[in-house]
Protein backbone atom coordinates (compact mmCIF):
# COMPACT_ATOMS: atom_id res chain seq x y z
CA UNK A 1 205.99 2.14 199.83
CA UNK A 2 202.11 1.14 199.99
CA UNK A 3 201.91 1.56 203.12
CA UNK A 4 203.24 5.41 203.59
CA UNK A 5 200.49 5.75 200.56
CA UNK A 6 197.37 4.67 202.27
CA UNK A 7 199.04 6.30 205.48
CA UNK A 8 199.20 9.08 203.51
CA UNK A 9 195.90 9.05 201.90
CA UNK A 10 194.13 8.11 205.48
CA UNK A 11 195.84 11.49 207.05
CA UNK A 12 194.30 13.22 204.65
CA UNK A 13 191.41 11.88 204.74
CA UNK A 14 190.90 12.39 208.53
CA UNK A 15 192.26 15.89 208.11
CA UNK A 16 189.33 16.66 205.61
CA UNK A 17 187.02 14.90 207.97
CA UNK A 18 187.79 16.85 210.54
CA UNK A 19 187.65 20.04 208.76
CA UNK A 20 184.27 18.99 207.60
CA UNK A 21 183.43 18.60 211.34
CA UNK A 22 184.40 21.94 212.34
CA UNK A 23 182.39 23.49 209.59
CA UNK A 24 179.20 21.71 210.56
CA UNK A 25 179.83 23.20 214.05
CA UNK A 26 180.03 26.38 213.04
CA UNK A 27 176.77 26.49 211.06
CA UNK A 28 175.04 24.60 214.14
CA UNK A 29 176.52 27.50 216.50
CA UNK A 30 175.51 29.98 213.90
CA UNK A 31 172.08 28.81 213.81
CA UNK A 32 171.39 28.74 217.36
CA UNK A 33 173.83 31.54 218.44
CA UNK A 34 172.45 33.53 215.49
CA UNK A 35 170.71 36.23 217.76
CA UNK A 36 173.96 36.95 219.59
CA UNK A 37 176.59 36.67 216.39
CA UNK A 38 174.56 38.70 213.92
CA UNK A 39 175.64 42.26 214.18
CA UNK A 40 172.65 43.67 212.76
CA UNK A 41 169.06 42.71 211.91
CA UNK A 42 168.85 40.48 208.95
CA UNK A 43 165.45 42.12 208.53
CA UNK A 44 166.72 46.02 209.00
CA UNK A 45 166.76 48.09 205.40
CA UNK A 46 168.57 50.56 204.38
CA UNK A 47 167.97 51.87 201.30
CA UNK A 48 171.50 54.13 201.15
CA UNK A 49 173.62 51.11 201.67
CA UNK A 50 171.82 49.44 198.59
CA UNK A 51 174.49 46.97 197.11
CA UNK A 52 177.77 48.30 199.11
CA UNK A 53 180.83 46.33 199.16
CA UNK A 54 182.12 45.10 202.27
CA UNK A 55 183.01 47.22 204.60
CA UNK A 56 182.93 48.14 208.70
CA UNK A 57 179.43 47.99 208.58
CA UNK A 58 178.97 45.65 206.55
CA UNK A 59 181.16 42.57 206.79
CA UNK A 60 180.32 40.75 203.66
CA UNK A 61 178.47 43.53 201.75
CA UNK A 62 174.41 44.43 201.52
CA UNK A 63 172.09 43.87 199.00
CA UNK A 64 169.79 45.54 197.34
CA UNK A 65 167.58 46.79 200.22
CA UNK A 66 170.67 47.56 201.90
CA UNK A 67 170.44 44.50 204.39
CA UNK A 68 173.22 43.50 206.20
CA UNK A 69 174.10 39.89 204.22
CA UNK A 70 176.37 38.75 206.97
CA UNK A 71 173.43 38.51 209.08
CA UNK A 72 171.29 37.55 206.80
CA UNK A 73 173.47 34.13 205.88
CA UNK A 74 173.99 33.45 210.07
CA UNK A 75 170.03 33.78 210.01
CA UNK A 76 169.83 32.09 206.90
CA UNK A 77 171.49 29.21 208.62
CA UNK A 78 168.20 28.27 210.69
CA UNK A 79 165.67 27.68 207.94
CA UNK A 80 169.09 26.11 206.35
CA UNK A 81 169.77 23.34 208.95
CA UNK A 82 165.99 23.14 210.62
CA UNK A 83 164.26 22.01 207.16
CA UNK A 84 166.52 19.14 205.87
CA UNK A 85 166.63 18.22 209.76
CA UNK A 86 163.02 17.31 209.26
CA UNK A 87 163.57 15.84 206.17
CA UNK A 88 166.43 13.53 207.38
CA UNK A 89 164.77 12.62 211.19
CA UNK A 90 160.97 11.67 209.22
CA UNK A 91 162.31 9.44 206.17
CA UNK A 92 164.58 8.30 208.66
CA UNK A 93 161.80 7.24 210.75
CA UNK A 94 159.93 6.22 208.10
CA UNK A 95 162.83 3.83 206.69
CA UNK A 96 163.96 2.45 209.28
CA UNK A 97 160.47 1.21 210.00
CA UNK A 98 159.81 -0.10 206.39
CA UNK A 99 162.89 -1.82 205.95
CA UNK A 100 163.03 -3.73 209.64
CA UNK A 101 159.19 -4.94 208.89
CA UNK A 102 160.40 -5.83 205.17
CA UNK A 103 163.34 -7.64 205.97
CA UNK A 104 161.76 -9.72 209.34
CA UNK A 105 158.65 -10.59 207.86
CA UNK A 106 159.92 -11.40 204.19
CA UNK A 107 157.16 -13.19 202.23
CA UNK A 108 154.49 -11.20 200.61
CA UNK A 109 155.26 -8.26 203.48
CA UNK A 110 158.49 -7.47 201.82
CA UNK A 111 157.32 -7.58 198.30
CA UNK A 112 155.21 -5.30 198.94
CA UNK A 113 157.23 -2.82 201.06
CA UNK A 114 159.76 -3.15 198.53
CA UNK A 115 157.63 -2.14 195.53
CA UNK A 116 156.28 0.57 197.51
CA UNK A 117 159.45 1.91 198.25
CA UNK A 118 160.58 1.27 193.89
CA UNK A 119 157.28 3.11 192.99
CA UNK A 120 158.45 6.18 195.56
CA UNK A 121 161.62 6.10 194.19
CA UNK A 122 161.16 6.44 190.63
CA UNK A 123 159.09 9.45 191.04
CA UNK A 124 161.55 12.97 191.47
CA UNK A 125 161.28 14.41 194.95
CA UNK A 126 161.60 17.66 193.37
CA UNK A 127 158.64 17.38 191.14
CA UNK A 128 156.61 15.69 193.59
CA UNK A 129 157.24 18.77 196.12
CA UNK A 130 156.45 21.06 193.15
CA UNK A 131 152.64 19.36 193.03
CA UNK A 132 152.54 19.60 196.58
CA UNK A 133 153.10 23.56 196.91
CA UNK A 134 151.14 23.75 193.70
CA UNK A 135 148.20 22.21 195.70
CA UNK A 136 148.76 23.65 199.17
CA UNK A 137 150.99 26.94 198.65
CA UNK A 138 154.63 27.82 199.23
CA UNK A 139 156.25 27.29 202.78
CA UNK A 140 158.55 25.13 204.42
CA UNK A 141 156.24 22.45 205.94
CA UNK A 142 154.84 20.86 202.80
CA UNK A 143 158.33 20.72 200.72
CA UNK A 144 159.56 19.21 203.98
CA UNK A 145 157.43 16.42 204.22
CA UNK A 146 157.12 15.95 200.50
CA UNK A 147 160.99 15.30 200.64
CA UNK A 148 160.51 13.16 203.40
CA UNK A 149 158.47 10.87 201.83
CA UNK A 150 160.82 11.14 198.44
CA UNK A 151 164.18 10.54 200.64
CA UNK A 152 162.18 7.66 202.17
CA UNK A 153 163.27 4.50 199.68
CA UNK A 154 166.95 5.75 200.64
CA UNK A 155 166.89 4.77 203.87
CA UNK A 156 164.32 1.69 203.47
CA UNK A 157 165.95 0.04 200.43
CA UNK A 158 169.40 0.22 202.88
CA UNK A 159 167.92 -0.97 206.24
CA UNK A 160 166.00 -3.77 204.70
CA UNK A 161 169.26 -5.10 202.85
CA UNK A 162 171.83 -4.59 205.78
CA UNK A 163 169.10 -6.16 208.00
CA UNK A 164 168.21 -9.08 206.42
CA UNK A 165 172.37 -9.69 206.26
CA UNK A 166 172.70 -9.06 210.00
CA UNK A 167 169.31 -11.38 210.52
CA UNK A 168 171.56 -14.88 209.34
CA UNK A 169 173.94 -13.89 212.65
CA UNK A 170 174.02 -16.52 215.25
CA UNK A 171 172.66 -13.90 218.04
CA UNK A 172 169.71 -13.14 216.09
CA UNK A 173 168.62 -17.26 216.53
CA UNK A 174 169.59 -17.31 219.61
CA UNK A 175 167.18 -14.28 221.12
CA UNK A 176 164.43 -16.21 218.76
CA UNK A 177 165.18 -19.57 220.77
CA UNK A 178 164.79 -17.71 223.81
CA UNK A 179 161.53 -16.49 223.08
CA UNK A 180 161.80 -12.74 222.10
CA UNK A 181 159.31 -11.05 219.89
CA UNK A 182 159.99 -9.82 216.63
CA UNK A 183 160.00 -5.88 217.76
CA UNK A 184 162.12 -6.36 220.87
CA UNK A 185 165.02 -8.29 218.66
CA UNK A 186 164.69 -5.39 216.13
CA UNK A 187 164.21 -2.60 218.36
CA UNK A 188 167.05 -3.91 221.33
CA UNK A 189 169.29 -5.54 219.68
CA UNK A 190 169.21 -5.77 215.33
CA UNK A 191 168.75 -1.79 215.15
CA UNK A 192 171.76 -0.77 217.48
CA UNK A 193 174.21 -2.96 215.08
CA UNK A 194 172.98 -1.49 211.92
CA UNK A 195 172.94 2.01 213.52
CA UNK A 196 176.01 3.33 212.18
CA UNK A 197 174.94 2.36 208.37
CA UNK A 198 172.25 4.05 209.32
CA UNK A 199 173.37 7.28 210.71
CA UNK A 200 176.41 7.31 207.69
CA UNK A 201 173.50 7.14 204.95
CA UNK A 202 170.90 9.93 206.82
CA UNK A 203 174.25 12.64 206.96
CA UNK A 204 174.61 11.99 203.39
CA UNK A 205 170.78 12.58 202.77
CA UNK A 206 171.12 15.48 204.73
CA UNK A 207 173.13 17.34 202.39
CA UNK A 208 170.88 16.37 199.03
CA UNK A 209 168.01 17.70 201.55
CA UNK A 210 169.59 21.09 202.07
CA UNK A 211 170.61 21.57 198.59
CA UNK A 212 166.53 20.50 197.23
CA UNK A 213 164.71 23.13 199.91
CA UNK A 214 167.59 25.59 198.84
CA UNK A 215 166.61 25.41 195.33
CA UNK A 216 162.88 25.02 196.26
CA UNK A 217 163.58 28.34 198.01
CA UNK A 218 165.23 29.76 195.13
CA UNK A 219 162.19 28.90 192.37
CA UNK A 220 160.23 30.92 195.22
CA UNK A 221 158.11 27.87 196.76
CA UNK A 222 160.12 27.38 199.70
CA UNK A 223 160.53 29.63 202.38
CA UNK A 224 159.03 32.88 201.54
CA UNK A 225 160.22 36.74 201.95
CA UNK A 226 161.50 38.66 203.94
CA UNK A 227 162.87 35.75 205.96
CA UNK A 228 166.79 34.87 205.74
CA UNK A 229 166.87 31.36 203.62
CA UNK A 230 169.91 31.03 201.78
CA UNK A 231 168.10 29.55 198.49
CA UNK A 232 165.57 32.71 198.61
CA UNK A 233 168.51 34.94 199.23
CA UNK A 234 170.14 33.92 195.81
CA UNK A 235 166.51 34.33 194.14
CA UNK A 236 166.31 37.90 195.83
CA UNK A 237 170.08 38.15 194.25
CA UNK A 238 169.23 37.94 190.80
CA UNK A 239 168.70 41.47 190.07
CA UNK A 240 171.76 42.72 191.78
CA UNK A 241 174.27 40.58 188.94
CA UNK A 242 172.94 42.94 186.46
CA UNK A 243 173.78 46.10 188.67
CA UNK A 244 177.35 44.30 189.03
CA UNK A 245 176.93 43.22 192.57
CA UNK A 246 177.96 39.55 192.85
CA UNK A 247 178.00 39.46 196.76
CA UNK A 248 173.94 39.22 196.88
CA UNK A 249 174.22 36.02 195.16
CA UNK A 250 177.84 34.93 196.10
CA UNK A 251 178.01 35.12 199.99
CA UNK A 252 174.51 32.50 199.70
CA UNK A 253 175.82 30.26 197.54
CA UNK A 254 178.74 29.67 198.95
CA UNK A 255 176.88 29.05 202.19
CA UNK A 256 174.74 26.44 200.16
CA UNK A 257 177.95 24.94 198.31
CA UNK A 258 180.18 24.64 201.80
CA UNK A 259 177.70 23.18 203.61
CA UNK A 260 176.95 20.25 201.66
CA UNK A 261 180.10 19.24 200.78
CA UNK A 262 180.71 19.26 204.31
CA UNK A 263 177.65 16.70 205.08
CA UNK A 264 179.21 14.49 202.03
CA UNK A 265 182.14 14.52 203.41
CA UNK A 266 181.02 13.50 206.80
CA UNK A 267 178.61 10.82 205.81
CA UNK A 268 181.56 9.07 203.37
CA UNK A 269 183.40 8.68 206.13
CA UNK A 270 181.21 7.39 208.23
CA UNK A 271 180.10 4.89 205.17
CA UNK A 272 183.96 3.92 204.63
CA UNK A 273 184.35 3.50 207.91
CA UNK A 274 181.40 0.96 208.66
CA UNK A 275 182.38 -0.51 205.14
CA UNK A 276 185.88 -1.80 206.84
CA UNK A 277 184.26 -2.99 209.66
């Protein structure tokens, strides 16, 4: 009887998995089909479809400049994917790098890689993006890196503790004995075997990423207007609620809401899975 439970349960599982999959397809086709889906410009007003419903026309509705929002939330779906991208591939980077260099070199090395990392960590990436625009003016380049930096301890506080587990393996004495330097173990042969712990953790960070620039974009010191960013196109939204036009804000959000759960769900798996390994 167990077992039909967790057979159960795993079905399931891989069935969400691989819905989550598909959906994370579709917003990378979107993004870089977005030209050739988009059935009008996401730019293009029109001042006499202000707020319509859906329609031929217009698939999900317009808002209130009479944009098409359809092609607004395929567009949207660059500056969506392309900024926590950046954020995930830099503190990536960045982490990886820390905690390899932490966990080989131990000693004073690691103390102080690891406080660096507890100091980062304390302080809100949000906040610390805020100063950052505050300081250098709204865009997507400086929240980007700010959250970079923020998302960094993530990744470092992981790799150092998975690393310095993998580092008491017999192989890892064995390349030493042989005479291997410290960066070609790490680089050829300790990295590959965490990779997957790795690359489970990042997919997770990817969706936190999205949803931060999102609502960076929304307090209107992300991406700026006119250009189609899902968080700016529920800050552009607000006005329309009070008209009684809930698409403006809706068809955005639920853009936002989809595709992180969708990166969560992904990036579980992928932790469950290297968890039973």
């Amino acid at each position: 009887m167990t077992a039909l439970v967790l057979r159960g349960i795993r079905i399931r599982g891989d069935r969400l998995r691989t819905t989550a999959l598909v959906v994370i397809a579709l917003l990378v086709l979107a993004a870089v089909l977005a030209p050739l889906i988009a059935p009008a410009d996401p730019d293009a007003m029109d001042l006499s479809a202000s707020l319509a419903g859906p329609s031929a026309d217009h698939l999900l509705g317009a808002d209130a400049s009479g944009r098409d929002l359809f092609s607004r939330v395929i567009y949207g779906a660059r500056t969506g994917l392309l900024g926590p991208l950046g954020v995930v591939v830099l503190s990536t980077v960045l982490g990886v790098v820390a905690g390899l260099v932490a966990a080989w070199h131990g000693g004073w090395v690691d103390a102080a890689l690891s406080r660096s990392m507890e100091l980062i960590f304390a302080f809100p990436g949000l906040l610390l993006a805020m100063l950052v625009v505050a300081m250098y003016g709204p865009g997507q380049v400086g929240p980007m890196i700010t959250l970079a930096v923020a998302y960094t301890p993530f990744v470092g506080r992981l790799v150092r503790g998975v690393a310095r587990a993998e580092m008491g393996r017999p192989y890892i004495a064995a390349y030493r004995a042989l005479g291997f330097g410290g960066l070609a173990v790490c680089v050829r042969h300790l990295l590959p075997n965490i990779a997957p712990v790795i690359l489970a953790q990042s997919t997770i960070n990817f969706g936190y990423a999205l949803l931060d620039l999102a609502g960076l974009a929304f307090l209107g010191l992300g991406v700026q207007p006119p250009a189609a960013d899902w968080g700016a196109m529920i800050n552009e939204g607000q006005t329309a609620v009070l008209q009684g036009a809930l698409g403006p804000i809706l068809v955005p959000g639920l853009a936002i809401v989809v595709s992180v759960i969708a990166f969560n769900i992904v990036g579980e798996s992928l932790a469950d899975r290297v968890s039973r390994r």
